[in-house]
PDB file of N, CA and C in Angstrom:
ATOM      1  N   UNK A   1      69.036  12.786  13.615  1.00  0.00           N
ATOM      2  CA  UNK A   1      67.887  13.020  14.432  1.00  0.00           C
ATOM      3  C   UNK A   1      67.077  11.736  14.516  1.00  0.00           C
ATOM      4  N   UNK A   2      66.981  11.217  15.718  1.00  0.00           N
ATOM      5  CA  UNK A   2      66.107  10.297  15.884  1.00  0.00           C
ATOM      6  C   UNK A   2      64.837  10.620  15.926  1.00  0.00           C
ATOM      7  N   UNK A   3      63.804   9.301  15.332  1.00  0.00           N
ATOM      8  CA  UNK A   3      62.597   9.652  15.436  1.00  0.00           C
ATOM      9  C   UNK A   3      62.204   9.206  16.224  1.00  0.00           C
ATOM     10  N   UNK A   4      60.590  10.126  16.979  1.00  0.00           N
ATOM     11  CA  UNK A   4      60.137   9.148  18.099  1.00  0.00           C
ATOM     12  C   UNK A   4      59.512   7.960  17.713  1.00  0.00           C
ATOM     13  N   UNK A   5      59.105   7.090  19.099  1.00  0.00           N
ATOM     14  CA  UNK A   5      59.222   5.699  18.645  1.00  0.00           C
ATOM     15  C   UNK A   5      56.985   5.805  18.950  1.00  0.00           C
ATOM     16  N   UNK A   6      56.655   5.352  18.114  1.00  0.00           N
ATOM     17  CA  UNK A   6      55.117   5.358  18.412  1.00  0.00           C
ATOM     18  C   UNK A   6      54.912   4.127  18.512  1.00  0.00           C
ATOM     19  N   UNK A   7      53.789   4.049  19.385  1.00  0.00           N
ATOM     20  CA  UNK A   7      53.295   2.592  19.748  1.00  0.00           C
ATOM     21  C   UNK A   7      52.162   2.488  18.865  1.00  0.00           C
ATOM     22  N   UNK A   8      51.725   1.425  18.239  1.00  0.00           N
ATOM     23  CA  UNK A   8      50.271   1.414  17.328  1.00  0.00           C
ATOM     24  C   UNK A   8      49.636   0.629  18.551  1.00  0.00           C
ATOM     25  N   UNK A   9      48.145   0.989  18.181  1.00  0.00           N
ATOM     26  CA  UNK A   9      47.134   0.727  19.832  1.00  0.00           C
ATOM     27  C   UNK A   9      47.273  -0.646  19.082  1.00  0.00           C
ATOM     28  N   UNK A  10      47.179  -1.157  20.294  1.00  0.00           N
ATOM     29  CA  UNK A  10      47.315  -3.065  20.577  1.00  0.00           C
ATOM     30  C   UNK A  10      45.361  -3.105  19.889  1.00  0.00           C
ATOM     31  N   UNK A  11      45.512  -4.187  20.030  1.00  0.00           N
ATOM     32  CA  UNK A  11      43.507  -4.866  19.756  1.00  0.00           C
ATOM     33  C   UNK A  11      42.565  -4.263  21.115  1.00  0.00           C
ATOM     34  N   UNK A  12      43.257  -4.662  22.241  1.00  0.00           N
ATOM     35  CA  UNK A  12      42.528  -4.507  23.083  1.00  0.00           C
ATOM     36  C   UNK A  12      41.954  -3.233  23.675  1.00  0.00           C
ATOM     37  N   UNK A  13      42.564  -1.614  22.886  1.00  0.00           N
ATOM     38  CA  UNK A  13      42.655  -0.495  22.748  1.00  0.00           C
ATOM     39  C   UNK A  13      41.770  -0.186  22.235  1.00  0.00           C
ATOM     40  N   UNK A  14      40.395   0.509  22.142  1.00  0.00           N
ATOM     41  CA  UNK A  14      39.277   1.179  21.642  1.00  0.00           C
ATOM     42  C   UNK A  14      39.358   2.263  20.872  1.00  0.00           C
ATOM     43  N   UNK A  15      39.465   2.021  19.655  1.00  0.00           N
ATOM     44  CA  UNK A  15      39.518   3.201  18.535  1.00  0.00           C
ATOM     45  C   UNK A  15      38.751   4.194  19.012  1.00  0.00           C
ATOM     46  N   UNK A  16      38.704   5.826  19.215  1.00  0.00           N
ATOM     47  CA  UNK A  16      37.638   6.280  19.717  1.00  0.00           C
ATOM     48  C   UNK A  16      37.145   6.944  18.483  1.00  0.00           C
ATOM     49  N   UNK A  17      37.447   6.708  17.353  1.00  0.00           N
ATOM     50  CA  UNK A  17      37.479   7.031  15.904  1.00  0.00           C
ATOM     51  C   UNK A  17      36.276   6.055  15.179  1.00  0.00           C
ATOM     52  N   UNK A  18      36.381   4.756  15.636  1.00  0.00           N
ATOM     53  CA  UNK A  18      35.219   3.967  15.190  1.00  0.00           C
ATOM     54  C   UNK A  18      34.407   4.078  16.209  1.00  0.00           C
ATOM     55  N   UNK A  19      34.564   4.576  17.310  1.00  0.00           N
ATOM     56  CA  UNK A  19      33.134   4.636  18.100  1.00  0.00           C
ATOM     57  C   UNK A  19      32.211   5.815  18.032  1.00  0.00           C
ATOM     58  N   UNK A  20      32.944   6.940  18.140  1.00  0.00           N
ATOM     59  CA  UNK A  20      32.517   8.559  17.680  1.00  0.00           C
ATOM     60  C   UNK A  20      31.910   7.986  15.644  1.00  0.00           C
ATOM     61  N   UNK A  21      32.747   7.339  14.952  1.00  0.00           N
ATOM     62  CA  UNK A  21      31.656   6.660  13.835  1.00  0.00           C
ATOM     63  C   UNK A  21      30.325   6.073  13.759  1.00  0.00           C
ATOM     64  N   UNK A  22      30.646   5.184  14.674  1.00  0.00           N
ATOM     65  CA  UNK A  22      29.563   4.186  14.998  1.00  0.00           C
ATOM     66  C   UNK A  22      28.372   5.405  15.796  1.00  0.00           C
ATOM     67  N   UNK A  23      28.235   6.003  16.319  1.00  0.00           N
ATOM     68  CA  UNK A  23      27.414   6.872  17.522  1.00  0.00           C
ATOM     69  C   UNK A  23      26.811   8.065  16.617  1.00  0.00           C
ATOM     70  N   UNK A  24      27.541   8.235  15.477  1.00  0.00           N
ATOM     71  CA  UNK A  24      26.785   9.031  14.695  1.00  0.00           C
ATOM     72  C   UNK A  24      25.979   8.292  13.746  1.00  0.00           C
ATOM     73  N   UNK A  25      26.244   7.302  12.991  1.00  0.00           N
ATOM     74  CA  UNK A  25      25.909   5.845  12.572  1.00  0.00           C
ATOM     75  C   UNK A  25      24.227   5.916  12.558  1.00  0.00           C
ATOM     76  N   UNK A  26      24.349   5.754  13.916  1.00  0.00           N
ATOM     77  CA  UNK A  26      23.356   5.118  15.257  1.00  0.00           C
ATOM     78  C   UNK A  26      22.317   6.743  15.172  1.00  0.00           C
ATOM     79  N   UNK A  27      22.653   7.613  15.277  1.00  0.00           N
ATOM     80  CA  UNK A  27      21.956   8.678  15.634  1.00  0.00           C
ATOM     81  C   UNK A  27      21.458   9.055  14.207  1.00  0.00           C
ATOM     82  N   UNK A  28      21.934   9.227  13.361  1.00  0.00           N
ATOM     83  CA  UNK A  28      21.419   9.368  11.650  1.00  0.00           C
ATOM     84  C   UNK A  28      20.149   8.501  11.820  1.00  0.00           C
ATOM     85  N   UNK A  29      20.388   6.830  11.279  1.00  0.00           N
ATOM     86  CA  UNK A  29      19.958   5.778  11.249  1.00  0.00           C
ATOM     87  C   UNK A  29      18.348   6.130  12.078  1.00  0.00           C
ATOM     88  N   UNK A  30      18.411   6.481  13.428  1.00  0.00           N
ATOM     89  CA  UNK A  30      17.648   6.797  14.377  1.00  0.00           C
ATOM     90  C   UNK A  30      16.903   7.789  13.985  1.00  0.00           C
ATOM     91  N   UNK A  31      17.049   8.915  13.556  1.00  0.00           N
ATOM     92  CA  UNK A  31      16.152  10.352  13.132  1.00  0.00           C
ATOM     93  C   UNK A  31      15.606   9.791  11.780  1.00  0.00           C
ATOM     94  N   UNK A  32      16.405   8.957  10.787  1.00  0.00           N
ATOM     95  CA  UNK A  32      15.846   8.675   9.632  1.00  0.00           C
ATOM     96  C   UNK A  32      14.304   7.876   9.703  1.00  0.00           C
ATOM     97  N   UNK A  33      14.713   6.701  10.320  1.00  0.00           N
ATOM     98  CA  UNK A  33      13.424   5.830  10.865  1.00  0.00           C
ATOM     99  C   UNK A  33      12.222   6.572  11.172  1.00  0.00           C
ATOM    100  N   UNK A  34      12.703   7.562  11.904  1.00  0.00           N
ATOM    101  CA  UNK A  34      11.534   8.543  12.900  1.00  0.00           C
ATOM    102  C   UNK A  34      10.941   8.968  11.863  1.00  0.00           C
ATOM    103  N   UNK A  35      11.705   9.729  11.091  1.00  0.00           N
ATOM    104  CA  UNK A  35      11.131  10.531  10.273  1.00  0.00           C
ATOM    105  C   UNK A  35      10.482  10.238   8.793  1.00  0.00           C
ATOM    106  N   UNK A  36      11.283   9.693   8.022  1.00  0.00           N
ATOM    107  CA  UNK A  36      10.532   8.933   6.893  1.00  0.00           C
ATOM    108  C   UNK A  36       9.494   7.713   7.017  1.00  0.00           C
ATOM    109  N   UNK A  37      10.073   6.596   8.075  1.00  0.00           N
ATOM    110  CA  UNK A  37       9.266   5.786   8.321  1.00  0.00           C
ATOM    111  C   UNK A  37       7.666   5.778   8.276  1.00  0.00           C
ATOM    112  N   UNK A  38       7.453   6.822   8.502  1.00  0.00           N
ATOM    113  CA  UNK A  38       5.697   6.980   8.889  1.00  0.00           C
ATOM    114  C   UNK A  38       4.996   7.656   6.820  1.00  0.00           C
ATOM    115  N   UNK A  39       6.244   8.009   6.674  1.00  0.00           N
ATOM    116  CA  UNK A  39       5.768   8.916   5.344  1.00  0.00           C
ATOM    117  C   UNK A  39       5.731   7.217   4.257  1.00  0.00           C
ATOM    118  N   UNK A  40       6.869   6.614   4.501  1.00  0.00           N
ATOM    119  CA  UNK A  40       6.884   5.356   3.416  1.00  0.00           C
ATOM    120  C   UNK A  40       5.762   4.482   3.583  1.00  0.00           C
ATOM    121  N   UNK A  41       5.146   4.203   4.828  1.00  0.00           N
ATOM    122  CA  UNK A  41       4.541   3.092   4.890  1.00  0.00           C
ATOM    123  C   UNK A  41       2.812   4.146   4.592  1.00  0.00           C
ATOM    124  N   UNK A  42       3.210   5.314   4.694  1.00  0.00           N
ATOM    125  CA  UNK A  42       1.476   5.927   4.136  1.00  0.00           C
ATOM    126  C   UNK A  42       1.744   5.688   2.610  1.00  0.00           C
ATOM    127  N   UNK A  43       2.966   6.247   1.751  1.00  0.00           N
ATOM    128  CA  UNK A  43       3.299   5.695   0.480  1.00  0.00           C
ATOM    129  C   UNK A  43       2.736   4.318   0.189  1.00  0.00           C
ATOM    130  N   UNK A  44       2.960   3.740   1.028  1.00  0.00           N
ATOM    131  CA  UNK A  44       2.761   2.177   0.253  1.00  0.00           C
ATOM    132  C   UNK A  44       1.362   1.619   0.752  1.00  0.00           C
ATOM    133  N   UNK A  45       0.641   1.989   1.457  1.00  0.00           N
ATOM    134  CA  UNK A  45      -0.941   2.054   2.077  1.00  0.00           C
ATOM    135  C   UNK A  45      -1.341   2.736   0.832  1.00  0.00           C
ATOM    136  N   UNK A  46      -1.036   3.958   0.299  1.00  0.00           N
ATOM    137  CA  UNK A  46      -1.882   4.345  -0.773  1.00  0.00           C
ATOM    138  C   UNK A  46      -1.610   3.541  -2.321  1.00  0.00           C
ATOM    139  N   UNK A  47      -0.456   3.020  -2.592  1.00  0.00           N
ATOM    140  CA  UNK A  47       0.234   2.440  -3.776  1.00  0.00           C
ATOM    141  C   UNK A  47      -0.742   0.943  -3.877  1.00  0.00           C
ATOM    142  N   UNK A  48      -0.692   0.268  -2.606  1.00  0.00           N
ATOM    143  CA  UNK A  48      -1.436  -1.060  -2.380  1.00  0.00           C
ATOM    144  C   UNK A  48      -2.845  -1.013  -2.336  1.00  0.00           C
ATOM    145  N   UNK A  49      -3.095   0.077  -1.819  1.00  0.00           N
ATOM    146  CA  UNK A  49      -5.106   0.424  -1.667  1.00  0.00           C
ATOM    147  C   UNK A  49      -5.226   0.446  -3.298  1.00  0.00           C
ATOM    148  N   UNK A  50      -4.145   1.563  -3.860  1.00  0.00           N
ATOM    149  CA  UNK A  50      -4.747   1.902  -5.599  1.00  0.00           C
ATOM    150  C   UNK A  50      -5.326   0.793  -6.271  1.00  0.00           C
ATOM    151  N   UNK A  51      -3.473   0.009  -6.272  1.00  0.00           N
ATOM    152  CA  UNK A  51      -3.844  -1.545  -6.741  1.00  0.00           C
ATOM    153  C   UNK A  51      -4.600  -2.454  -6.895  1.00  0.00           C
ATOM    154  N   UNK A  52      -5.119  -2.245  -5.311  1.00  0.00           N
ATOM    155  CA  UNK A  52      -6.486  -3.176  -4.653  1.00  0.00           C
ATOM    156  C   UNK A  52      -7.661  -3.053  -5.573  1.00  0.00           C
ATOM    157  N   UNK A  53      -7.815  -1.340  -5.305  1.00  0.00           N
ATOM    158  CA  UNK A  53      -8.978  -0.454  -6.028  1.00  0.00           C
ATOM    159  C   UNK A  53      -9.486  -1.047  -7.201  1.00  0.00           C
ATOM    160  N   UNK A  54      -8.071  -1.208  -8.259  1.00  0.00           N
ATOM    161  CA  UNK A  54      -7.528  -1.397  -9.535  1.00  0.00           C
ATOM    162  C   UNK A  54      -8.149  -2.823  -9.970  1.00  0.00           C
ATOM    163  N   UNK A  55      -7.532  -4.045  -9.002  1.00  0.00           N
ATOM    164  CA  UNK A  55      -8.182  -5.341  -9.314  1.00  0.00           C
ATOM    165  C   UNK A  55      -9.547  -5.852  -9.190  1.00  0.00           C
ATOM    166  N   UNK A  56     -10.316  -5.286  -7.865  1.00  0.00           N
ATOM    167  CA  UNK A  56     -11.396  -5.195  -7.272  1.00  0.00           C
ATOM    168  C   UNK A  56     -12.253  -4.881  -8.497  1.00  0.00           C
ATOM    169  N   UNK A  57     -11.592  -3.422  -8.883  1.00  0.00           N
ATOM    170  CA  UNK A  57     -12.966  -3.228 -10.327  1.00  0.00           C
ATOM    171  C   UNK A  57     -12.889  -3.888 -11.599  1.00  0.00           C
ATOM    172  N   UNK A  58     -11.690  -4.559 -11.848  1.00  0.00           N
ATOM    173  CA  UNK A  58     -11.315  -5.552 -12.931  1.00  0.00           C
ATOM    174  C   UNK A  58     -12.000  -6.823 -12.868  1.00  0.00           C
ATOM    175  N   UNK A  59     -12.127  -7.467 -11.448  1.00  0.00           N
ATOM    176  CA  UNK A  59     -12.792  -8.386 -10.706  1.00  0.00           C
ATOM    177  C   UNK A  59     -14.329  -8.231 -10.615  1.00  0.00           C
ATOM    178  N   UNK A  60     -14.834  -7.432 -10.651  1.00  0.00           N
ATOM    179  CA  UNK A  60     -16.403  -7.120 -10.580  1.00  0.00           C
ATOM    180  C   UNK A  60     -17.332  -7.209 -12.016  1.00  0.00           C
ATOM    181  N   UNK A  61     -16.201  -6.009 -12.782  1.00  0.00           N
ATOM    182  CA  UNK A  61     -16.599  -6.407 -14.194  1.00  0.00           C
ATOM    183  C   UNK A  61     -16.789  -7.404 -14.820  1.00  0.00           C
ATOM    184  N   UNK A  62     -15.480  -8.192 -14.383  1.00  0.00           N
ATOM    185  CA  UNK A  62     -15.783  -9.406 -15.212  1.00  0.00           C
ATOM    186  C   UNK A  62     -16.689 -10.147 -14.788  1.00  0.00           C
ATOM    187  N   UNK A  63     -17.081 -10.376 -13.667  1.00  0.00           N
ATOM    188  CA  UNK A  63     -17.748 -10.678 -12.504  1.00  0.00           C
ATOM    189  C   UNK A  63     -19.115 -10.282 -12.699  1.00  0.00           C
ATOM    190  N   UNK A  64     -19.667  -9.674 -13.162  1.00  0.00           N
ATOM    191  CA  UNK A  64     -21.308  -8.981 -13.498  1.00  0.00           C
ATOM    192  C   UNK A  64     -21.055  -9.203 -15.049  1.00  0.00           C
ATOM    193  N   UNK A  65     -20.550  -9.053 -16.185  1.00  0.00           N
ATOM    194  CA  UNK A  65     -20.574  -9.745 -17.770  1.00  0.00           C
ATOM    195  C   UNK A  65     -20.678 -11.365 -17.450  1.00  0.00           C
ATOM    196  N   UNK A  66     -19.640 -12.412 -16.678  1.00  0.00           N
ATOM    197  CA  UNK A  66     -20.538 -13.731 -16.591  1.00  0.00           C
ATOM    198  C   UNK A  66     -21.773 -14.029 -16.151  1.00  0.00           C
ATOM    199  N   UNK A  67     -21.980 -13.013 -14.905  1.00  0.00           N
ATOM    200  CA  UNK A  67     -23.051 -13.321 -14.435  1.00  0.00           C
ATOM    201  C   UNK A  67     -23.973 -12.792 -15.401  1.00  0.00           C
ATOM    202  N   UNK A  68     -23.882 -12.389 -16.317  1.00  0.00           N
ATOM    203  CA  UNK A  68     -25.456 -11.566 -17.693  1.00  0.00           C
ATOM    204  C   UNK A  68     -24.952 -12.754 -18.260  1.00  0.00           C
ATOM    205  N   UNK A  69     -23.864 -13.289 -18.746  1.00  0.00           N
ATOM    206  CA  UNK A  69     -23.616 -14.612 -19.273  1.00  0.00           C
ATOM    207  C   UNK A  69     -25.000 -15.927 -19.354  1.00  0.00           C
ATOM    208  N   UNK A  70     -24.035 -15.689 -17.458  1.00  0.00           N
ATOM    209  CA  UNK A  70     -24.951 -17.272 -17.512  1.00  0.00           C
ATOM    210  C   UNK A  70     -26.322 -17.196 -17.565  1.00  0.00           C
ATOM    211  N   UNK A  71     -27.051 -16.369 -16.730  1.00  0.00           N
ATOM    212  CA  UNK A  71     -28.332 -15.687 -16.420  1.00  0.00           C
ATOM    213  C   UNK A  71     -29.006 -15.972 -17.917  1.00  0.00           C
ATOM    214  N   UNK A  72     -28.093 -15.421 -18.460  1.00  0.00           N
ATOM    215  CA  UNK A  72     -28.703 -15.206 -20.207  1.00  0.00           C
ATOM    216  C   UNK A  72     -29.388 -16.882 -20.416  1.00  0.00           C
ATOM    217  N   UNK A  73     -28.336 -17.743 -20.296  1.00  0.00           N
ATOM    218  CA  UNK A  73     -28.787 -19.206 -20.841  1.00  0.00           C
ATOM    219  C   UNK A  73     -29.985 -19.783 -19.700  1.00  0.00           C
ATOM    220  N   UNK A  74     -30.179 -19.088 -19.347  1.00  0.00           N
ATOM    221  CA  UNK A  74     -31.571 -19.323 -18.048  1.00  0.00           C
ATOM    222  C   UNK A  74     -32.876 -19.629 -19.238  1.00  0.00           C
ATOM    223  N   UNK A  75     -33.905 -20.437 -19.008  1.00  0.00           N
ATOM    224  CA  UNK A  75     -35.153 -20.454 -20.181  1.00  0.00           C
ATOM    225  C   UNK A  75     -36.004 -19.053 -19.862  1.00  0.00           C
ATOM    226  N   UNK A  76     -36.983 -18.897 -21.114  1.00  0.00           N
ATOM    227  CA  UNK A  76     -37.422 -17.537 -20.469  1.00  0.00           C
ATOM    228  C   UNK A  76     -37.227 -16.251 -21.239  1.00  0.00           C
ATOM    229  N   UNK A  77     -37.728 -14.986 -21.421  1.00  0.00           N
ATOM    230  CA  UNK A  77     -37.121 -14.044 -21.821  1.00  0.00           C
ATOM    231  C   UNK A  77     -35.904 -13.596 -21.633  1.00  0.00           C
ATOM    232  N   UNK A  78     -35.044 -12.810 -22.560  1.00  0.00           N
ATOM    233  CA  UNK A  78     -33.943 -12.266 -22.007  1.00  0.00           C
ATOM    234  C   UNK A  78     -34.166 -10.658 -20.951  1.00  0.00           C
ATOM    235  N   UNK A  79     -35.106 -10.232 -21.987  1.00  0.00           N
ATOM    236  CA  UNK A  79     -35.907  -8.857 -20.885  1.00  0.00           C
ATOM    237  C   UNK A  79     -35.679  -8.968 -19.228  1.00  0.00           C
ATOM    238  N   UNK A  80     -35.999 -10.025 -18.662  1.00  0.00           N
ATOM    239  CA  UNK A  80     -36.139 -10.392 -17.647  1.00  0.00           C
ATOM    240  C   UNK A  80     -34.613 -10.192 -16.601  1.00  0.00           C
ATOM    241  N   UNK A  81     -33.687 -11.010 -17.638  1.00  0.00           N
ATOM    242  CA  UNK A  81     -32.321 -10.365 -16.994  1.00  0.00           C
ATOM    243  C   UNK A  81     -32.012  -8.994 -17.195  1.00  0.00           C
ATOM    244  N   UNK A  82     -32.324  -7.840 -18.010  1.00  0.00           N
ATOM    245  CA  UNK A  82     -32.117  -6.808 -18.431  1.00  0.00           C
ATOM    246  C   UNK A  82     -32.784  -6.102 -17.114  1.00  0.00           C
ATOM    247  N   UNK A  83     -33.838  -6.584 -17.078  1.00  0.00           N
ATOM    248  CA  UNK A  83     -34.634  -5.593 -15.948  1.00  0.00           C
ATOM    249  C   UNK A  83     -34.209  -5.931 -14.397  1.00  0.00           C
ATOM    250  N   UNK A  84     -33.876  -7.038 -14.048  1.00  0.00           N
ATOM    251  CA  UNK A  84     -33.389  -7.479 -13.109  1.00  0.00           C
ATOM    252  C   UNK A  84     -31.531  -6.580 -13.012  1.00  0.00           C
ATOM    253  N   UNK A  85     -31.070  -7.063 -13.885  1.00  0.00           N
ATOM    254  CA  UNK A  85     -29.794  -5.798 -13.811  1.00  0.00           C
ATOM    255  C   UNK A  85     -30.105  -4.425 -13.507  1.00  0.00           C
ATOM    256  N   UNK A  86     -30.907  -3.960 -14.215  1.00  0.00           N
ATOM    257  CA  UNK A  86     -31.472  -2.427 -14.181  1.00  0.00           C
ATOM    258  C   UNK A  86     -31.800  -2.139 -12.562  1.00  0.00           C
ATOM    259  N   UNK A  87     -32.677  -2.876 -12.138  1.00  0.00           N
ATOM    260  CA  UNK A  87     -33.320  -2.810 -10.848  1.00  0.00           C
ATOM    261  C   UNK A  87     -31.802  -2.947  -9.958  1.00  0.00           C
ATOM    262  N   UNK A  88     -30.843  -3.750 -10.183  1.00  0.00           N
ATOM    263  CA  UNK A  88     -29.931  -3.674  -9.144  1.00  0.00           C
ATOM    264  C   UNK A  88     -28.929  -2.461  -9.240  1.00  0.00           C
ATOM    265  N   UNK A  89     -28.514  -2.254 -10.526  1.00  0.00           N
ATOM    266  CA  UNK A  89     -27.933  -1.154 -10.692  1.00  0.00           C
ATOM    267  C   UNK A  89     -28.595   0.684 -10.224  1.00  0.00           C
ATOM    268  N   UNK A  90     -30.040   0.532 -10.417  1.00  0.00           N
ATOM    269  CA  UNK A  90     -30.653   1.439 -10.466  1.00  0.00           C
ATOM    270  C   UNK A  90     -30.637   1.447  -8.374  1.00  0.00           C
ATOM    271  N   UNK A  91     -30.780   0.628  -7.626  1.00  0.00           N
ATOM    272  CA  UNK A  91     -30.660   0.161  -6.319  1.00  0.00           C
ATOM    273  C   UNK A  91     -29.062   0.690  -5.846  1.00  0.00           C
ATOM    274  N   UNK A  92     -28.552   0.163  -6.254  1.00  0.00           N
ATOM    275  CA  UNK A  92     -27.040   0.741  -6.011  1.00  0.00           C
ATOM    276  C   UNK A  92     -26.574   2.163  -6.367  1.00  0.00           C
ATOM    277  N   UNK A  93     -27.137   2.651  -7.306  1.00  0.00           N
ATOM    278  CA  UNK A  93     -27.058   3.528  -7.503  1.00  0.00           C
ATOM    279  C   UNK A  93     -27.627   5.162  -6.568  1.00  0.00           C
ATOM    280  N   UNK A  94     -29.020   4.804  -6.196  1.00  0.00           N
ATOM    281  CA  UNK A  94     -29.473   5.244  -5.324  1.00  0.00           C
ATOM    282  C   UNK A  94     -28.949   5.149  -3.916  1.00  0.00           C
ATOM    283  N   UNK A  95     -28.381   4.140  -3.252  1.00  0.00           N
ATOM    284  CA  UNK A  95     -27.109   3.895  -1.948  1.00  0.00           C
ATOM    285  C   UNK A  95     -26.743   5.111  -2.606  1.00  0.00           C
ATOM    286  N   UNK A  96     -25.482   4.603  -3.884  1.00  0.00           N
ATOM    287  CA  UNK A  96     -24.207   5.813  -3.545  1.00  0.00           C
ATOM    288  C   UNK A  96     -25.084   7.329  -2.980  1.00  0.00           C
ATOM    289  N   UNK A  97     -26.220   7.608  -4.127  1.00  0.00           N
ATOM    290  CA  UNK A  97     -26.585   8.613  -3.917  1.00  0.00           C
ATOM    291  C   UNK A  97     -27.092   9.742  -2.775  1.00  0.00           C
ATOM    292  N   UNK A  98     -27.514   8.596  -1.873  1.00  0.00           N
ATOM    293  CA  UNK A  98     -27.621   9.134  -0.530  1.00  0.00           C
ATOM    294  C   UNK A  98     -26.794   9.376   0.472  1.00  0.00           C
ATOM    295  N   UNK A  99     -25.698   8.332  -0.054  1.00  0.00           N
ATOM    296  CA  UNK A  99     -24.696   8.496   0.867  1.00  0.00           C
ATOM    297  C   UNK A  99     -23.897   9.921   0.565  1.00  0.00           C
ATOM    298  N   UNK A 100     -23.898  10.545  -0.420  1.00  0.00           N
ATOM    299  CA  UNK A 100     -23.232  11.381  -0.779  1.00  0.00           C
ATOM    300  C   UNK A 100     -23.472  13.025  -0.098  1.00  0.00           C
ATOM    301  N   UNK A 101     -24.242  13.316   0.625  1.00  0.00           N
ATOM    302  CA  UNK A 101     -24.661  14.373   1.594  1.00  0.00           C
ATOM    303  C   UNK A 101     -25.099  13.993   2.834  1.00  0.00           C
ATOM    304  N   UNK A 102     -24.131  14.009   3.779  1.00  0.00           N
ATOM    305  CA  UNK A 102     -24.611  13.498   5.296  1.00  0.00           C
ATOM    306  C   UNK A 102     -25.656  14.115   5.833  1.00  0.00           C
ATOM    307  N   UNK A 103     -26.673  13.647   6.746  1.00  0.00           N
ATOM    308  CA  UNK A 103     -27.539  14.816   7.197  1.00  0.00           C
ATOM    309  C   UNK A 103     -27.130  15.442   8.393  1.00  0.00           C
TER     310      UNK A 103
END
């Protein structure tokens, strides 16, 4: 019994096996973007804000202890910086406070 004789597709022949691959590929790839895309980059808006949050108040602290620092070596009472802190803190404090019930 002879067997039949098969031709293997030449190069110039279009797999329709890698293209029906490729087209689903393409359509996955496509719904994925759509869909996670918007969820990762709110992920990483909140991960980077935290961070921010994180250094900002690391940065301030240290940032208001030099400044009682230097203030301190000023001539003069020390009272004077104490009350001057107080007054700004006590100032800021009152902001947040108002801001906290819209009218």
């Amino acid at each position: 019994m002879a067997s039949p004789q098969v031709t293997p597709p030449t190069s110039s022949e279009p797999d329709w096996t890698d293209q029906v691959t490729g087209l689903v590929v393409d359509v996955v790839d496509s719904i994925r973007d759509k869909t996670t895309g918007p969820v990762l980059n709110a992920a990483r808006g909140v991960v980077f804000g935290l961070i921010a949050l994180f250094v900002i108040m690391i940065v301030a602290t240290i940032g208001l202890i030099m400044l009682g620092r230097a203030l301190s070596l000023l001539p003069g009472p020390v009272w004077t910086l104490y009350l001057g802190l107080g007054v700004l803190f006590s100032v800021a404090g009152l902001a947040v406070m108002r801001m906290r019930f819209p009218k």
